[in-house]
Structure formats: C-alpha cells, structure tokens
C-alpha atoms as a PDB file:
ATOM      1  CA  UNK A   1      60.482  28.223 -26.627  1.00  0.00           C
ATOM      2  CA  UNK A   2      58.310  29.398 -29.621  1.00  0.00           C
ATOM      3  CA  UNK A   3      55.744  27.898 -31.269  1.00  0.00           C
ATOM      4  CA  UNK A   4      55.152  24.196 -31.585  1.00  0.00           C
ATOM      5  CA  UNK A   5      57.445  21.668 -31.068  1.00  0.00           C
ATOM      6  CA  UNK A   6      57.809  18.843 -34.002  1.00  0.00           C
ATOM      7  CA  UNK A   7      56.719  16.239 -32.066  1.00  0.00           C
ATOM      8  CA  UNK A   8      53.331  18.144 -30.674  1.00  0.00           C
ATOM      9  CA  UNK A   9      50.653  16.582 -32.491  1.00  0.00           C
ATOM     10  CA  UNK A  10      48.049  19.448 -33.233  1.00  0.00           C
ATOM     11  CA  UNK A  11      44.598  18.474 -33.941  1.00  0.00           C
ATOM     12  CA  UNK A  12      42.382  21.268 -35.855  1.00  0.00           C
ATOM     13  CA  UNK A  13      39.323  21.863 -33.738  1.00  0.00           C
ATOM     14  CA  UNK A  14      36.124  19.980 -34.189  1.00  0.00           C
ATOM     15  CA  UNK A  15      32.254  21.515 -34.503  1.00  0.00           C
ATOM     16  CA  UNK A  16      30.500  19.657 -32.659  1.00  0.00           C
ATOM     17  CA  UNK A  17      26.409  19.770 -33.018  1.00  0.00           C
ATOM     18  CA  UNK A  18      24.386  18.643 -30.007  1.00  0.00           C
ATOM     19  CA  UNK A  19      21.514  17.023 -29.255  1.00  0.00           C
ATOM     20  CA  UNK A  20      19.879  20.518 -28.213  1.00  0.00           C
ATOM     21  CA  UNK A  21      20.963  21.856 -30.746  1.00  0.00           C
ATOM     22  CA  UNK A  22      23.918  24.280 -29.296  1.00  0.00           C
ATOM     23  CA  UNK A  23      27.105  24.235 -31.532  1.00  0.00           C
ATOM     24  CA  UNK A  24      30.384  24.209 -29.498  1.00  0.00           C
ATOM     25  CA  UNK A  25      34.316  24.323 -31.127  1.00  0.00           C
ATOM     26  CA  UNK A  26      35.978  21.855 -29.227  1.00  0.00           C
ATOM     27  CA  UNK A  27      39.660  21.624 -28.999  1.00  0.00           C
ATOM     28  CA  UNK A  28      42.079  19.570 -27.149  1.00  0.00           C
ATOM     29  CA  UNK A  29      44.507  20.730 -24.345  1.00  0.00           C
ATOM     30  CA  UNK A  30      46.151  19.295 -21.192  1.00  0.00           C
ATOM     31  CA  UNK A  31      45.504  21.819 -18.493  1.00  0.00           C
ATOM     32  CA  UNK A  32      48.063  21.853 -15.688  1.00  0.00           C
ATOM     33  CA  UNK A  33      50.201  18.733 -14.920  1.00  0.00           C
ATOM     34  CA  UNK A  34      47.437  16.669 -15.694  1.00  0.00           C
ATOM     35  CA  UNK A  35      48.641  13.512 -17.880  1.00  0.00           C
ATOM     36  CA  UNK A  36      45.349  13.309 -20.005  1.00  0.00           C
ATOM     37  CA  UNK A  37      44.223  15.982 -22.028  1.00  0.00           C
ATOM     38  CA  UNK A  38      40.966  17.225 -21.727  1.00  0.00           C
ATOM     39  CA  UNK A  39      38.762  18.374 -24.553  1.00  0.00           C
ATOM     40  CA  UNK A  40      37.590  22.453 -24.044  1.00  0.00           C
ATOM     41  CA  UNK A  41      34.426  23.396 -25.516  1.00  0.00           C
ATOM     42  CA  UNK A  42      33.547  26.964 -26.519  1.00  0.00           C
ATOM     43  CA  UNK A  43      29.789  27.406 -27.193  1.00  0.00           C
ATOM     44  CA  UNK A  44      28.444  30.373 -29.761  1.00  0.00           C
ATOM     45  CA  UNK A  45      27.753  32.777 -26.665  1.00  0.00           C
ATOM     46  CA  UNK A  46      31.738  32.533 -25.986  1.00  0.00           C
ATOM     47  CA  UNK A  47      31.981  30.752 -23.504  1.00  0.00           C
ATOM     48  CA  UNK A  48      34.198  28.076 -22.733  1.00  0.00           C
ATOM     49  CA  UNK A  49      33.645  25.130 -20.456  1.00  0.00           C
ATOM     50  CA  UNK A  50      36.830  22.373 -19.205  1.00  0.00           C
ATOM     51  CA  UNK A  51      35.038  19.291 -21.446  1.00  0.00           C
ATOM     52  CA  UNK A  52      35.250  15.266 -20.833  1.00  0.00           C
ATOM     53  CA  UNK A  53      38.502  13.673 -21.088  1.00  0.00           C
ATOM     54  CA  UNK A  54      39.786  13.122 -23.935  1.00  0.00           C
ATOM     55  CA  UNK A  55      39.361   8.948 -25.551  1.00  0.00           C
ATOM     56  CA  UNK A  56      41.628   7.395 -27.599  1.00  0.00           C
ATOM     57  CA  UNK A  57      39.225   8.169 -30.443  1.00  0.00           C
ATOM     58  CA  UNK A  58      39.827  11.417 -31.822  1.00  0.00           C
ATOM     59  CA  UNK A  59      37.379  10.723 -35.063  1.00  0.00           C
ATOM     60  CA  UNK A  60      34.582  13.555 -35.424  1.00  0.00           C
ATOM     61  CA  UNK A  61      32.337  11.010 -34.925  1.00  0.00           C
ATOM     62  CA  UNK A  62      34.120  10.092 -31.331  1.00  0.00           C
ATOM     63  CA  UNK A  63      34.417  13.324 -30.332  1.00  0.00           C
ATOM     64  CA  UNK A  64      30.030  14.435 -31.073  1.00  0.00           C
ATOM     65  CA  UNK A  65      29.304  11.260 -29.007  1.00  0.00           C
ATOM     66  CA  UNK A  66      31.548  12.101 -25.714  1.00  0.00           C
ATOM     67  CA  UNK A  67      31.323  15.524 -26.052  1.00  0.00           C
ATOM     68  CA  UNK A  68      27.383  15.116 -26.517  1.00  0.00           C
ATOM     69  CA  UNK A  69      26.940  12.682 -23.843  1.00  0.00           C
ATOM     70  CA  UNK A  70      28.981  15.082 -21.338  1.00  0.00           C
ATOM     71  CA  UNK A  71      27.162  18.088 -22.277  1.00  0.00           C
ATOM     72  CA  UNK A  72      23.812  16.038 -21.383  1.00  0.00           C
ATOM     73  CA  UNK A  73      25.050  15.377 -17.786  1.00  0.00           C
ATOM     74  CA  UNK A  74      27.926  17.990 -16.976  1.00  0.00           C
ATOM     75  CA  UNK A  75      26.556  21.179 -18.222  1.00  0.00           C
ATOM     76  CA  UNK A  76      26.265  24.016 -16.236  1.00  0.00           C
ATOM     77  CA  UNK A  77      22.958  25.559 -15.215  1.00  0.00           C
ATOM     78  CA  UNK A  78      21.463  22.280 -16.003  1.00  0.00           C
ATOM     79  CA  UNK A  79      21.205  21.109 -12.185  1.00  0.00           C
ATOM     80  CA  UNK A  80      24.201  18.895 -13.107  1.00  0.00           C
ATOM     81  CA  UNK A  81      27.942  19.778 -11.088  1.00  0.00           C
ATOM     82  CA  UNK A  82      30.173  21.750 -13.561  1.00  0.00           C
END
C-alpha cells in the first residue's frame, strides 16, 4: 500500500519547549502492535527518544505539559530509567 490511507488521521508535529529549555519535535506513532500510540520526541542534537503515551488531548498545550512532565522524570542520562 502507498502512502496514507483516508481514514489515517495525520497530525503535523508539535515543538515542544521545555522546562530546561531543550526544544524537541514531537510526533505521534504507534510502534509495533501496540494499541496506543506513543508520542516520539526528537531533540536538536538528533536524537530521538520513544515519548509518554499519547492522551486524548492532542492540543499544543496538552502535548508541552505531558511531554514536559515525562521529559522531567523519563529522560535519559538523568538517573531516571529510559
């Protein structure tokens, strides 16, 4: 199959600002068989990390708060599991 189906709903990907100031592009994807999508984060060194699931929400304004709040606990190299 090419492409996108009709019925995919594509969101455009969000720039999200952090509390420590690191920008990541965050876009949504379902990795695997897994039922709820998950949002991946790609930080301005290029790298990309498997984000929080992804809410109901999918305002900017959602998406700074769980992506911020995961980034606090979840990020790598910060003593936090990855």
């Amino acid at each position: 199959m090419k492409g996108r189906r009709k019925s995919d709903k594509a969101l455009k990907p969000i720039v999200v600002k952090l509390d420590d100031g690191s920008v990541v592009r965050c876009t949504l994807t379902s990795i695997g068989r897994e039922a709820q999508p998950r949002w991946i984060l790609m930080g301005a060194d290029g790298v990309q990390y498997v984000g929080p699931e992804a809410a109901s929400d999918k305002s900017p304004e959602a998406v700074q708060r769980l992506v911020s709040e995961w980034w606090a606990t979840k990020k790598p190299g910060k003593g936090a599991p990855a």
